[in-house]
PDB file of N, CA and C in Angstrom:
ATOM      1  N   UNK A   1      75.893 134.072  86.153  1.00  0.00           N
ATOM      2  CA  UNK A   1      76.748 135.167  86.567  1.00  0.00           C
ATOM      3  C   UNK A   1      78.047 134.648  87.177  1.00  0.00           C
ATOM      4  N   UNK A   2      78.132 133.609  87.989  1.00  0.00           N
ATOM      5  CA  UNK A   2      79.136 132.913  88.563  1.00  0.00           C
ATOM      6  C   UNK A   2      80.337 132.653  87.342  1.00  0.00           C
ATOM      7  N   UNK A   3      80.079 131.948  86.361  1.00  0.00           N
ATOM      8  CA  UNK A   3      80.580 131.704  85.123  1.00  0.00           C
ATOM      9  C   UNK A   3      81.176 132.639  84.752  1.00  0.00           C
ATOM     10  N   UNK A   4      80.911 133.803  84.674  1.00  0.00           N
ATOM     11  CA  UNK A   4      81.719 134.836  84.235  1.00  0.00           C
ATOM     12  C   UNK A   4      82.342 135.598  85.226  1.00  0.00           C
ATOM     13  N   UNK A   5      82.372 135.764  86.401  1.00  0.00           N
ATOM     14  CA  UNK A   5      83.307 135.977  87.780  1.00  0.00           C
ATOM     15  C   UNK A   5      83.966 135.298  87.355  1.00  0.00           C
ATOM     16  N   UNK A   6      83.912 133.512  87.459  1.00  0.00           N
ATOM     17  CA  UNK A   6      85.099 132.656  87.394  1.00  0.00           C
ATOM     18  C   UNK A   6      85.995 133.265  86.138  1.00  0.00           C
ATOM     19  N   UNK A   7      85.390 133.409  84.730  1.00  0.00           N
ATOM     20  CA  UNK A   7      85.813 133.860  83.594  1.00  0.00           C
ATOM     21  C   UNK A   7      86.932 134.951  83.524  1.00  0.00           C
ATOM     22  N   UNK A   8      85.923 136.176  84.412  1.00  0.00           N
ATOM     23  CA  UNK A   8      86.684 137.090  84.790  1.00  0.00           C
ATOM     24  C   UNK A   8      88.252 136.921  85.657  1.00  0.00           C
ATOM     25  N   UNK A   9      87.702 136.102  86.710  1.00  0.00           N
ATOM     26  CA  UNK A   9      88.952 135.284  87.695  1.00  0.00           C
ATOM     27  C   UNK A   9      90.143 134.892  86.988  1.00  0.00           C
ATOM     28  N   UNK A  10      90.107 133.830  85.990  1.00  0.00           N
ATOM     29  CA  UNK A  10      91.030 133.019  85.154  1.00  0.00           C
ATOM     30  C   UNK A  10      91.792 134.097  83.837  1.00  0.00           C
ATOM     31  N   UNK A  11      91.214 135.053  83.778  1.00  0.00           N
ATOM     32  CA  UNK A  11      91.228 135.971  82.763  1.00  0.00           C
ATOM     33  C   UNK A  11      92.437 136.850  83.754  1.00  0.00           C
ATOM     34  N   UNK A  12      92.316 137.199  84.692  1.00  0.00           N
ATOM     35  CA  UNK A  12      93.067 138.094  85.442  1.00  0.00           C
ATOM     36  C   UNK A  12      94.779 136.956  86.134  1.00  0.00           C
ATOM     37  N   UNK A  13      94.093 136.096  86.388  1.00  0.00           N
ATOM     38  CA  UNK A  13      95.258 135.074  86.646  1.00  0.00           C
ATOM     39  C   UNK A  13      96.415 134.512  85.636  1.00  0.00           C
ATOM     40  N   UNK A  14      95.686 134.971  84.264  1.00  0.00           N
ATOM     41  CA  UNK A  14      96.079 134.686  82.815  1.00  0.00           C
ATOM     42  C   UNK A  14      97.047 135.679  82.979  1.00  0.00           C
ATOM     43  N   UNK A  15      96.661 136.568  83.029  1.00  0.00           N
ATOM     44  CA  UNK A  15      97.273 138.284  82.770  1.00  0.00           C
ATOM     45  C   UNK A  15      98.482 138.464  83.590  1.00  0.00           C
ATOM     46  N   UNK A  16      98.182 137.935  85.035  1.00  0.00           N
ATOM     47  CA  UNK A  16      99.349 137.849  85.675  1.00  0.00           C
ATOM     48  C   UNK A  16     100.298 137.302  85.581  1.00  0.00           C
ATOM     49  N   UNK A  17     100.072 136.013  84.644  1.00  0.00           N
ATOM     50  CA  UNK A  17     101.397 135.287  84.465  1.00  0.00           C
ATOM     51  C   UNK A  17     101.854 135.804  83.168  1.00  0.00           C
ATOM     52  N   UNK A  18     101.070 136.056  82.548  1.00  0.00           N
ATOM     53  CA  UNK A  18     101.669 136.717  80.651  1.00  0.00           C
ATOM     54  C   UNK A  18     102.454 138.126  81.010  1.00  0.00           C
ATOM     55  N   UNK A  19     102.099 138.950  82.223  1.00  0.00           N
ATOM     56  CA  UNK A  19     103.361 139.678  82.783  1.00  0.00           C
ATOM     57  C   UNK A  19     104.036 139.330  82.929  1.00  0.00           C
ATOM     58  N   UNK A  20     103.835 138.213  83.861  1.00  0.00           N
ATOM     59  CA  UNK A  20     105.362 138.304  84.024  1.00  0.00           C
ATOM     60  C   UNK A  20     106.711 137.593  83.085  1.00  0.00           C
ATOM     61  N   UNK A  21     106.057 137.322  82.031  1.00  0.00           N
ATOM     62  CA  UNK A  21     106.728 136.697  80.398  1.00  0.00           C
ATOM     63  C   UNK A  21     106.939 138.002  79.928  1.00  0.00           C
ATOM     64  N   UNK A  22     106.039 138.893  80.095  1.00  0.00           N
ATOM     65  CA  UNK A  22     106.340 140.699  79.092  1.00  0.00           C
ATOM     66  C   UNK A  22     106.991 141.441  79.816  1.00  0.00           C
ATOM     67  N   UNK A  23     106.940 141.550  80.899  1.00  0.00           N
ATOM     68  CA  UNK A  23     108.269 142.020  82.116  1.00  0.00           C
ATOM     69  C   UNK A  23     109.321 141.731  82.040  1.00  0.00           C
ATOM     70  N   UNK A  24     109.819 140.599  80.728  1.00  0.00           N
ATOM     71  CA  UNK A  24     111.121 139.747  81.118  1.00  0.00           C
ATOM     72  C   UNK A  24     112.280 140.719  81.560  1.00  0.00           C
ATOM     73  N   UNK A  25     112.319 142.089  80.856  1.00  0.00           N
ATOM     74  CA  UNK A  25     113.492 142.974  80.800  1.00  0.00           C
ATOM     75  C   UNK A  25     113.446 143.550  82.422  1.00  0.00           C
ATOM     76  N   UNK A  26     112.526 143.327  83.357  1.00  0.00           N
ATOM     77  CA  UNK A  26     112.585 143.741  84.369  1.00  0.00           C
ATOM     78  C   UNK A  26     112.742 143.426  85.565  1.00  0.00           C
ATOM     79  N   UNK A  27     112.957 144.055  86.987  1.00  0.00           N
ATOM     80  CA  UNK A  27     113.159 143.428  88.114  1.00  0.00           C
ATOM     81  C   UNK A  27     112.741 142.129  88.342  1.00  0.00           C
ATOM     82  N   UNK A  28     113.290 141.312  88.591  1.00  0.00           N
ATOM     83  CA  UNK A  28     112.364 139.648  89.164  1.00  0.00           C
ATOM     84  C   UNK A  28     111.453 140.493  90.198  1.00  0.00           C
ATOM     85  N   UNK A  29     111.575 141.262  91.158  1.00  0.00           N
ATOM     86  CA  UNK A  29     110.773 141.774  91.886  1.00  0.00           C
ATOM     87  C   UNK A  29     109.337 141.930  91.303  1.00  0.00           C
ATOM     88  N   UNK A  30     109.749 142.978  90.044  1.00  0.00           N
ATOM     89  CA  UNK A  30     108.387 143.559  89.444  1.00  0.00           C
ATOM     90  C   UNK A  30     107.467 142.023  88.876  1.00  0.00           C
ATOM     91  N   UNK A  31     108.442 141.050  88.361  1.00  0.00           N
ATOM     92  CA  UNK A  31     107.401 140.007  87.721  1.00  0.00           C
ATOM     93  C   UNK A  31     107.023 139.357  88.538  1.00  0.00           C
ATOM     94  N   UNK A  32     107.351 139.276  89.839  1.00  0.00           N
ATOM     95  CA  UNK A  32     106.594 139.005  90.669  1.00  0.00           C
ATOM     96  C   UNK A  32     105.948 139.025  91.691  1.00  0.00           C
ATOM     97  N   UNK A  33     105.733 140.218  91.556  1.00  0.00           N
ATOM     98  CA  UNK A  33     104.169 141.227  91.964  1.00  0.00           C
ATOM     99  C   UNK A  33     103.643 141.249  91.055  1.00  0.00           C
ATOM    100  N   UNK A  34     103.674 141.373  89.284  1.00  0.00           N
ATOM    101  CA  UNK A  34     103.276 140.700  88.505  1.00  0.00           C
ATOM    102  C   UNK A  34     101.660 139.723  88.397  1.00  0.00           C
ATOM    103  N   UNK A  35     102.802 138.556  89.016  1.00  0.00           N
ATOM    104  CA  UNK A  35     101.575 137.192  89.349  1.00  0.00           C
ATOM    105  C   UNK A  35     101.155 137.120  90.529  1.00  0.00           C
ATOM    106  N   UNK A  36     101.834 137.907  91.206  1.00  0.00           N
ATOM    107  CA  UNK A  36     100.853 137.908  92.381  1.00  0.00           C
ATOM    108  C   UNK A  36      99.747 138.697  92.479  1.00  0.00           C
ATOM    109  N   UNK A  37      99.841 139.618  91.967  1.00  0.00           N
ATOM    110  CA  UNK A  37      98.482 140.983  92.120  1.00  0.00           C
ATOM    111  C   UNK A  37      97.731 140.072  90.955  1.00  0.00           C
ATOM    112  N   UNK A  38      97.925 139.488  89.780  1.00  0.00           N
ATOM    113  CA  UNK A  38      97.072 138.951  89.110  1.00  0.00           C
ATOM    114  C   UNK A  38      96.383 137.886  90.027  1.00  0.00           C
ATOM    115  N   UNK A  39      97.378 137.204  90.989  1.00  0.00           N
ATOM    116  CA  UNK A  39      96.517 135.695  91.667  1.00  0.00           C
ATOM    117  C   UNK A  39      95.682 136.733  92.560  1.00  0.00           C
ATOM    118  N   UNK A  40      95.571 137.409  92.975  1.00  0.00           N
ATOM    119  CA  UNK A  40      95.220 138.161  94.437  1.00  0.00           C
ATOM    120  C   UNK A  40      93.658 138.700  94.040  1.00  0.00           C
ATOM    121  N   UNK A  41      94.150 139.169  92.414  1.00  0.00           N
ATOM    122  CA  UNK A  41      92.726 139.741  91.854  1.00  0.00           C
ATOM    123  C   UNK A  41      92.141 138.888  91.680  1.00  0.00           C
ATOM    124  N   UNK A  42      92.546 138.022  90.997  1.00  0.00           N
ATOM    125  CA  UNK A  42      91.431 136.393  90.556  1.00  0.00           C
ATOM    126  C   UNK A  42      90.750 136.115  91.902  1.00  0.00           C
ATOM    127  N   UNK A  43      91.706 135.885  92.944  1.00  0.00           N
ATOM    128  CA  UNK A  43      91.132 135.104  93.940  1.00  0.00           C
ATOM    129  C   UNK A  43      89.787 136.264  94.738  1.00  0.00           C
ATOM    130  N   UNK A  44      90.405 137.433  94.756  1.00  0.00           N
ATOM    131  CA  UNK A  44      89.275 138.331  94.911  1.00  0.00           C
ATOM    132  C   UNK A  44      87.722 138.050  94.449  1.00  0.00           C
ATOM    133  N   UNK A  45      87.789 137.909  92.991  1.00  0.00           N
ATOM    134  CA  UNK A  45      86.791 138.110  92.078  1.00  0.00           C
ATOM    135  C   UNK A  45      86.258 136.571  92.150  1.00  0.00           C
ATOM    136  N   UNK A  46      86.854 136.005  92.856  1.00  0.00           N
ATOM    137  CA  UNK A  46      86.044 134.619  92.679  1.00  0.00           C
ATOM    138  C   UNK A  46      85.894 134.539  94.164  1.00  0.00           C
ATOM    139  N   UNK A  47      85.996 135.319  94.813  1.00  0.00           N
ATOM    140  CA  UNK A  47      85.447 135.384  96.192  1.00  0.00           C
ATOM    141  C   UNK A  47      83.666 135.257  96.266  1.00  0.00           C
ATOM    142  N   UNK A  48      83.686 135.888  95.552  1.00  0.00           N
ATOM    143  CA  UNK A  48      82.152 136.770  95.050  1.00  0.00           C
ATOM    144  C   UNK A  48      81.443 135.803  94.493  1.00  0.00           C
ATOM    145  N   UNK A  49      81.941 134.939  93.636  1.00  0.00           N
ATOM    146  CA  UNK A  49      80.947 133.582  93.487  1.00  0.00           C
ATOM    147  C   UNK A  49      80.004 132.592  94.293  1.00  0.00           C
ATOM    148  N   UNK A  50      78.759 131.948  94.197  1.00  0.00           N
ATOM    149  CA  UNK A  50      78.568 130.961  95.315  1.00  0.00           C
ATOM    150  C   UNK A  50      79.868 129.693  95.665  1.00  0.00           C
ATOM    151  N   UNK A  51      80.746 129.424  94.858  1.00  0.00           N
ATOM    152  CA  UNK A  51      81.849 128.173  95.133  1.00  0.00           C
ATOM    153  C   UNK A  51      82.650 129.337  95.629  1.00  0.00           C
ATOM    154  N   UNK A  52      82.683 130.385  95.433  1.00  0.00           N
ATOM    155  CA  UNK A  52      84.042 130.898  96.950  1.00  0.00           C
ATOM    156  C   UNK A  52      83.319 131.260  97.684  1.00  0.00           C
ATOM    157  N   UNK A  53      81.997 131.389  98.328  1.00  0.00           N
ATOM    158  CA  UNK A  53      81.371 131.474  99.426  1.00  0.00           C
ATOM    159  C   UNK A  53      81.207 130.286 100.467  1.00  0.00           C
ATOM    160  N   UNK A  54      81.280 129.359  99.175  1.00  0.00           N
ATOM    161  CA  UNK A  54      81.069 127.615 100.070  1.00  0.00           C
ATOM    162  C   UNK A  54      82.402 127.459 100.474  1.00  0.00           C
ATOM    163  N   UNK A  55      83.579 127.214  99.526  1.00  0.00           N
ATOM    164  CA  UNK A  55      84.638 127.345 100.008  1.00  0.00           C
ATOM    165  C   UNK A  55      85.715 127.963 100.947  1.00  0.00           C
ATOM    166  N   UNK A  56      85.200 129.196 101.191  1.00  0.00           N
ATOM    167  CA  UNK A  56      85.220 130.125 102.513  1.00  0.00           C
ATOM    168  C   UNK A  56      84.474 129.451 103.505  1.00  0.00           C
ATOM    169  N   UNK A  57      83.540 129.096 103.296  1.00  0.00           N
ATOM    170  CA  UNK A  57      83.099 128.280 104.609  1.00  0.00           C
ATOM    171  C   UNK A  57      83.197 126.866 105.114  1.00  0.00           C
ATOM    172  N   UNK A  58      83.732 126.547 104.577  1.00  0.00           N
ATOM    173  CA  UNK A  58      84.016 125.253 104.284  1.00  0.00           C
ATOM    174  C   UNK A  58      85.542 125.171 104.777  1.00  0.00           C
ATOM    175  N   UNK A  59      86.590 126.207 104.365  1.00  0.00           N
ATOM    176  CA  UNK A  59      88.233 126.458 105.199  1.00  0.00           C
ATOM    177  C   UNK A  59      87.749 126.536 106.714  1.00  0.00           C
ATOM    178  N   UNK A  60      86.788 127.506 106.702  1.00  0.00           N
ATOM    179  CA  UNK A  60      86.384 128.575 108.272  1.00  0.00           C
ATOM    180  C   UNK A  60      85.799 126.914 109.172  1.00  0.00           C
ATOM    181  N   UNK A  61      84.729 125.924 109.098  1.00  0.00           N
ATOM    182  CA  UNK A  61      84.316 124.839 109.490  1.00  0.00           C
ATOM    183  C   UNK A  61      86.027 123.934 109.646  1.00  0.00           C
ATOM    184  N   UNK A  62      86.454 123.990 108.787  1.00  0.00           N
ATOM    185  CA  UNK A  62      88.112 122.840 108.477  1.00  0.00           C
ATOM    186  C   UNK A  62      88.745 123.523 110.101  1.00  0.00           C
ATOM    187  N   UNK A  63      88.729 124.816 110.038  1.00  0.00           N
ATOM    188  CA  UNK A  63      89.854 125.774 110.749  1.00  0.00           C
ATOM    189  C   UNK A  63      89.210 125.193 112.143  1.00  0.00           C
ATOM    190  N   UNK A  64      87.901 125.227 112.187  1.00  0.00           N
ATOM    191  CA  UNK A  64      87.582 125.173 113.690  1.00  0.00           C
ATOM    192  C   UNK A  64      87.347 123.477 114.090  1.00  0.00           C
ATOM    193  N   UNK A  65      87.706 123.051 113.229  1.00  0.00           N
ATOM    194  CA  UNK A  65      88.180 121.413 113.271  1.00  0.00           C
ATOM    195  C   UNK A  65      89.100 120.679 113.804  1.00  0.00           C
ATOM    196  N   UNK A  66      90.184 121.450 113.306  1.00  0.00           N
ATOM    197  CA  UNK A  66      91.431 121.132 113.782  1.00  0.00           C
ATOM    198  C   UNK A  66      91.618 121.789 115.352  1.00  0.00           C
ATOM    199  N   UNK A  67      90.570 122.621 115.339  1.00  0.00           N
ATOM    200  CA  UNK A  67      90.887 122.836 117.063  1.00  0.00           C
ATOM    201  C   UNK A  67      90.097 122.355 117.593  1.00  0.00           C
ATOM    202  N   UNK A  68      89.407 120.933 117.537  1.00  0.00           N
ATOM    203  CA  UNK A  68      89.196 120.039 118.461  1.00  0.00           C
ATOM    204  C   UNK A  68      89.752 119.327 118.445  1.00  0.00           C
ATOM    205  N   UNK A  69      90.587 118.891 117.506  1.00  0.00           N
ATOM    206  CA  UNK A  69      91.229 117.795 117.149  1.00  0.00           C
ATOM    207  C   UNK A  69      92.421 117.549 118.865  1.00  0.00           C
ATOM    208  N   UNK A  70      92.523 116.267 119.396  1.00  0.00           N
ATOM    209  CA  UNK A  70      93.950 116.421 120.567  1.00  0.00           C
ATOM    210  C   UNK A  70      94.657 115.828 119.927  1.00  0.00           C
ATOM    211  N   UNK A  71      95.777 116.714 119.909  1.00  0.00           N
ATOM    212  CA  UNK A  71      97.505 116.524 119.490  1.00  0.00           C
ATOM    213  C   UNK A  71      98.268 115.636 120.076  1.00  0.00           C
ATOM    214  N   UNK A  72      98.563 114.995 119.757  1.00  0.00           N
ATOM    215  CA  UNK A  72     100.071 114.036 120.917  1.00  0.00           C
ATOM    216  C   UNK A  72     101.127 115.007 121.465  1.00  0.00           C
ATOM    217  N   UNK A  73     100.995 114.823 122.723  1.00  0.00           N
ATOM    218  CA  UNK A  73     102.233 115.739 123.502  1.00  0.00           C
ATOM    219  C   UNK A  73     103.754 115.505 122.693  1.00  0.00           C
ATOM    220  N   UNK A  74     104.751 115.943 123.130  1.00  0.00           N
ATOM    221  CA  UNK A  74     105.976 115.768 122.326  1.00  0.00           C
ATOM    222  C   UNK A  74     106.170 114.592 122.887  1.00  0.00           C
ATOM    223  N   UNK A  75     106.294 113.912 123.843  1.00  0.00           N
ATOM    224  CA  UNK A  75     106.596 112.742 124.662  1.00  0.00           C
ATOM    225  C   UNK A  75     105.626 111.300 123.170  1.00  0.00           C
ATOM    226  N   UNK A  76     104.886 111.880 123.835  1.00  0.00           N
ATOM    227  CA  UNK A  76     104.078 110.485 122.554  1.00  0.00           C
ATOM    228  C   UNK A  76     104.768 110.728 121.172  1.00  0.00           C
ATOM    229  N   UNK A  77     104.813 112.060 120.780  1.00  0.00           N
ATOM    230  CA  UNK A  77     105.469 112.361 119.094  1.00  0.00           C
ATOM    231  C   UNK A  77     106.790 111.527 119.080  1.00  0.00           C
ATOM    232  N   UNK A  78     107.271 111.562 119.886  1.00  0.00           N
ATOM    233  CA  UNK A  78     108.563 110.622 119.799  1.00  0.00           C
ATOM    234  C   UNK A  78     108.546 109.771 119.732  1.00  0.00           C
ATOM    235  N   UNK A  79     108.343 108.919 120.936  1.00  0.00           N
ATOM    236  CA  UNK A  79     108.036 107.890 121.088  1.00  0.00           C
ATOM    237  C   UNK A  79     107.394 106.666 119.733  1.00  0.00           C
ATOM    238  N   UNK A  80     106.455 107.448 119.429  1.00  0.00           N
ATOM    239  CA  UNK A  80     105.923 107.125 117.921  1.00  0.00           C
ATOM    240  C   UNK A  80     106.726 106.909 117.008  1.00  0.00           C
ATOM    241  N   UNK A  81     107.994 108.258 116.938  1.00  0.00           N
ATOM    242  CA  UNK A  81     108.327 108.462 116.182  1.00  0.00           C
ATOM    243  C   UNK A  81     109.422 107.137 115.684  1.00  0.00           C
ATOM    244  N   UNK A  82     109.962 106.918 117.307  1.00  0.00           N
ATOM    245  CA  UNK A  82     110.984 105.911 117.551  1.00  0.00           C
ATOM    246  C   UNK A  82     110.577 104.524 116.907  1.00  0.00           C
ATOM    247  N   UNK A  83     109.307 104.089 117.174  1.00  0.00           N
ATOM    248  CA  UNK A  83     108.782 102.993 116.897  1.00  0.00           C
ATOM    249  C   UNK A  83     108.866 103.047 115.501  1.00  0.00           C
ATOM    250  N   UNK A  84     108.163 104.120 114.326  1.00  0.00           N
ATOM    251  CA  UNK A  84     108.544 104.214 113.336  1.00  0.00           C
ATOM    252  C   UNK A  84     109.927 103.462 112.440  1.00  0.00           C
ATOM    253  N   UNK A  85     110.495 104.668 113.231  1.00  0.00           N
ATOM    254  CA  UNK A  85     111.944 104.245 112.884  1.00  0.00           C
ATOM    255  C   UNK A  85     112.589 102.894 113.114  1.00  0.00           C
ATOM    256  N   UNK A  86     112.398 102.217 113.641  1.00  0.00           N
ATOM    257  CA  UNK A  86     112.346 100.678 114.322  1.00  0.00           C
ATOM    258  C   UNK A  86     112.297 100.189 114.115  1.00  0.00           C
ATOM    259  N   UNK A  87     110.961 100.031 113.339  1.00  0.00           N
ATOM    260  CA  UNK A  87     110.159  99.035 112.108  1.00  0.00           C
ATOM    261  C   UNK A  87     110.489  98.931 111.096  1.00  0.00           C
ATOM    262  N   UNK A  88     111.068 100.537 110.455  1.00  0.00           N
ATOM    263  CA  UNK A  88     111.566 100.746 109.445  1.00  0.00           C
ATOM    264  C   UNK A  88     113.263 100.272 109.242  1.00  0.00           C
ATOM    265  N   UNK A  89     113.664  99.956 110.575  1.00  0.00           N
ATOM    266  CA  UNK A  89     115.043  99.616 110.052  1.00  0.00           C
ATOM    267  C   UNK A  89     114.605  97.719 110.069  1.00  0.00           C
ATOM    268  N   UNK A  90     113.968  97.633 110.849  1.00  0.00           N
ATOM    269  CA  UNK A  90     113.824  95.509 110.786  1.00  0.00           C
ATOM    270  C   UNK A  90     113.187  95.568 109.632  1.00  0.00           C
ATOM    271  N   UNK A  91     112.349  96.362 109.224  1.00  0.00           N
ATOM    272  CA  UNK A  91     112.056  96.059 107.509  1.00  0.00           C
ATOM    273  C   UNK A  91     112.981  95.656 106.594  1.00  0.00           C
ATOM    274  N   UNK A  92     114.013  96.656 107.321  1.00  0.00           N
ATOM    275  CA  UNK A  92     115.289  97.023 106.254  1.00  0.00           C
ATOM    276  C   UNK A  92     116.073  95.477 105.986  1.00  0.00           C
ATOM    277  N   UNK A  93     116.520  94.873 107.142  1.00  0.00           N
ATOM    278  CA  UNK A  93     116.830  94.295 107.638  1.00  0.00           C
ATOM    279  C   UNK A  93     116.534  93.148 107.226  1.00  0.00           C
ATOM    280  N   UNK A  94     115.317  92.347 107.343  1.00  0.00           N
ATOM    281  CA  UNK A  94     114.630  91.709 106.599  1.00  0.00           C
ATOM    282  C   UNK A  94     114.572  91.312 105.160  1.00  0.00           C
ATOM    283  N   UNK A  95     113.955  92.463 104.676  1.00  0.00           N
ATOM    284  CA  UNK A  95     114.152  92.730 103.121  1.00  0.00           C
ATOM    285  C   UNK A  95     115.594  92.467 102.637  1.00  0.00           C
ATOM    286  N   UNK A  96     116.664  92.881 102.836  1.00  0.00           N
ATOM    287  CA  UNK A  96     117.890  92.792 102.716  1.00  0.00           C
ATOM    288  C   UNK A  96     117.916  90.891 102.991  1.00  0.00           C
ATOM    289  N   UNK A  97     117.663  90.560 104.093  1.00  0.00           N
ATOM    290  CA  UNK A  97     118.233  89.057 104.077  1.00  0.00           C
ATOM    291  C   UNK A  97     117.267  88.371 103.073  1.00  0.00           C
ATOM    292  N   UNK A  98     115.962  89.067 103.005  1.00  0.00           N
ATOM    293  CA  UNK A  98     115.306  87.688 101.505  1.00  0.00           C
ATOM    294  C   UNK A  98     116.146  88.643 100.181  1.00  0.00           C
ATOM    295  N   UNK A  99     116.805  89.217  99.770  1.00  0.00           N
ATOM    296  CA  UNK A  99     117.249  89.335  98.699  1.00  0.00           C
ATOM    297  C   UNK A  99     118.355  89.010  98.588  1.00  0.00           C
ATOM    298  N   UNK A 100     119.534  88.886  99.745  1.00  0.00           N
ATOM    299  CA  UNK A 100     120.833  87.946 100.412  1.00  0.00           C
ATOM    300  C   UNK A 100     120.217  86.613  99.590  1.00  0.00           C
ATOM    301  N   UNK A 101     119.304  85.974 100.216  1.00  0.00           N
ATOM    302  CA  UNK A 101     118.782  84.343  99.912  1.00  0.00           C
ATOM    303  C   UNK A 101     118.377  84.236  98.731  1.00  0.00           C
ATOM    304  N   UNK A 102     117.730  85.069  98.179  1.00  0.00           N
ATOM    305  CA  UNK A 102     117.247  84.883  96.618  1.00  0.00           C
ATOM    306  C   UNK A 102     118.639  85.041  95.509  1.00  0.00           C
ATOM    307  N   UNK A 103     119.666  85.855  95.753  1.00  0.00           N
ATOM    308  CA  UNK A 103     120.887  86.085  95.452  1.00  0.00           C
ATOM    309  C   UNK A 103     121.660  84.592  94.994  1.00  0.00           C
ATOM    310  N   UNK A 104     121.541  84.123  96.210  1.00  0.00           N
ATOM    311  CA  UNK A 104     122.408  83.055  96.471  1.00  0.00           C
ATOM    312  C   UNK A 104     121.479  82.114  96.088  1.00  0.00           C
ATOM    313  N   UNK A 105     120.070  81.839  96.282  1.00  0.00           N
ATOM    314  CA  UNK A 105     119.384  81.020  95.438  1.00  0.00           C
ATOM    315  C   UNK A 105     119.898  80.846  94.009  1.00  0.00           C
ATOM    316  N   UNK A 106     119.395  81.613  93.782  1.00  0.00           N
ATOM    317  CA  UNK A 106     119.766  82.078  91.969  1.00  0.00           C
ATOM    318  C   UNK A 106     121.418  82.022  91.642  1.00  0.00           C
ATOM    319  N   UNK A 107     122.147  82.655  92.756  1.00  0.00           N
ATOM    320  CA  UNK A 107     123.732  81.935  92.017  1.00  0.00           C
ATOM    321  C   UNK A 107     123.755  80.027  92.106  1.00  0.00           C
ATOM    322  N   UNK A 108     123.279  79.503  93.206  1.00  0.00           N
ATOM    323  CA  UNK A 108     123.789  78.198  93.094  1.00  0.00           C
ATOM    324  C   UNK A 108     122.787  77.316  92.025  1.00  0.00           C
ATOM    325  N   UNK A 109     121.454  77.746  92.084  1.00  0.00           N
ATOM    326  CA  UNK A 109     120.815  77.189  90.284  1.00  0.00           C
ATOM    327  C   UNK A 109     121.658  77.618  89.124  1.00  0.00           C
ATOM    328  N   UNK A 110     122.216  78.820  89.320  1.00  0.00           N
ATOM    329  CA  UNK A 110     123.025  78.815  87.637  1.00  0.00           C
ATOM    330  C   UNK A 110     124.147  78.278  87.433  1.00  0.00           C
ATOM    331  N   UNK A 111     125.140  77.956  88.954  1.00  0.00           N
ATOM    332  CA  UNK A 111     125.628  76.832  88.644  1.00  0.00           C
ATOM    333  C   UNK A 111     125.786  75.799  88.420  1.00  0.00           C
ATOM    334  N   UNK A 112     123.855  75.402  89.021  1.00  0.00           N
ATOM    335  CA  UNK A 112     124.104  73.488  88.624  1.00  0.00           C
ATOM    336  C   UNK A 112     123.625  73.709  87.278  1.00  0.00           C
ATOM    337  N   UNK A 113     123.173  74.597  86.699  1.00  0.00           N
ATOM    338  CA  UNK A 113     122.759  74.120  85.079  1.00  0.00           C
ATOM    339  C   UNK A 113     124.253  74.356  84.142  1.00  0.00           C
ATOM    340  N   UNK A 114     124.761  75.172  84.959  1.00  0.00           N
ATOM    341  CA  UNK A 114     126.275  75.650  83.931  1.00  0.00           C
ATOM    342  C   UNK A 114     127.113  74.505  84.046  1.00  0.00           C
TER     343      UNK A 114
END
């Protein structure tokens, strides 16, 4: 029975987008409410399945996850952020002088063979 919910699901999600291709002559508005009332129905109808029951519970478990999770105050977000940035420029930095040296490697070998 699931199989054909989903069926049904993909069938309605189909529909919504082939509106909004047969709508062309009409409001962008209308084509898209279009695909949306088609996604809205699909997602409906596959609510009703056991994989959108698990998956509903499975967001609802995620949701109450993240609120245990502790956040870094803005003070640490920065701070972090700074260090980031930091690293990322002596990378820069770095990288740039071994390709400076490999540059100049490679020009003064092609002059001793030239």
């Amino acid at each position: 029975m699931d199989k054909i919910k989903f069926g049904i699901a993909l069938l309605l999600m189909t529909t919504g987008i082939a509106g909004f291709y047969y709508l062309r002559d009409s409001a962008m508005v209308i084509r898209v409410i279009s695909v949306l009332s088609g996604f809205i129905l699909a997602v409906t109808v596959a609510w009703f399945t056991e994989h959108g029951k698990q998956f509903y519970a499975f967001s609802r478990e995620s949701s109450e996850e993240t609120k245990k999770v502790v956040w870094p105050s803005q003070k640490e977000t920065i701070q972090m952020t700074g260090i980031v940035f930091a690293f990322v420029v002596v990378m820069a930095i770095f990288l740039w002088m071994v390709d400076a040296s490999l540059l100049l490697a490679v020009k003064y070998l092609m002059e001793q063979n030239g």
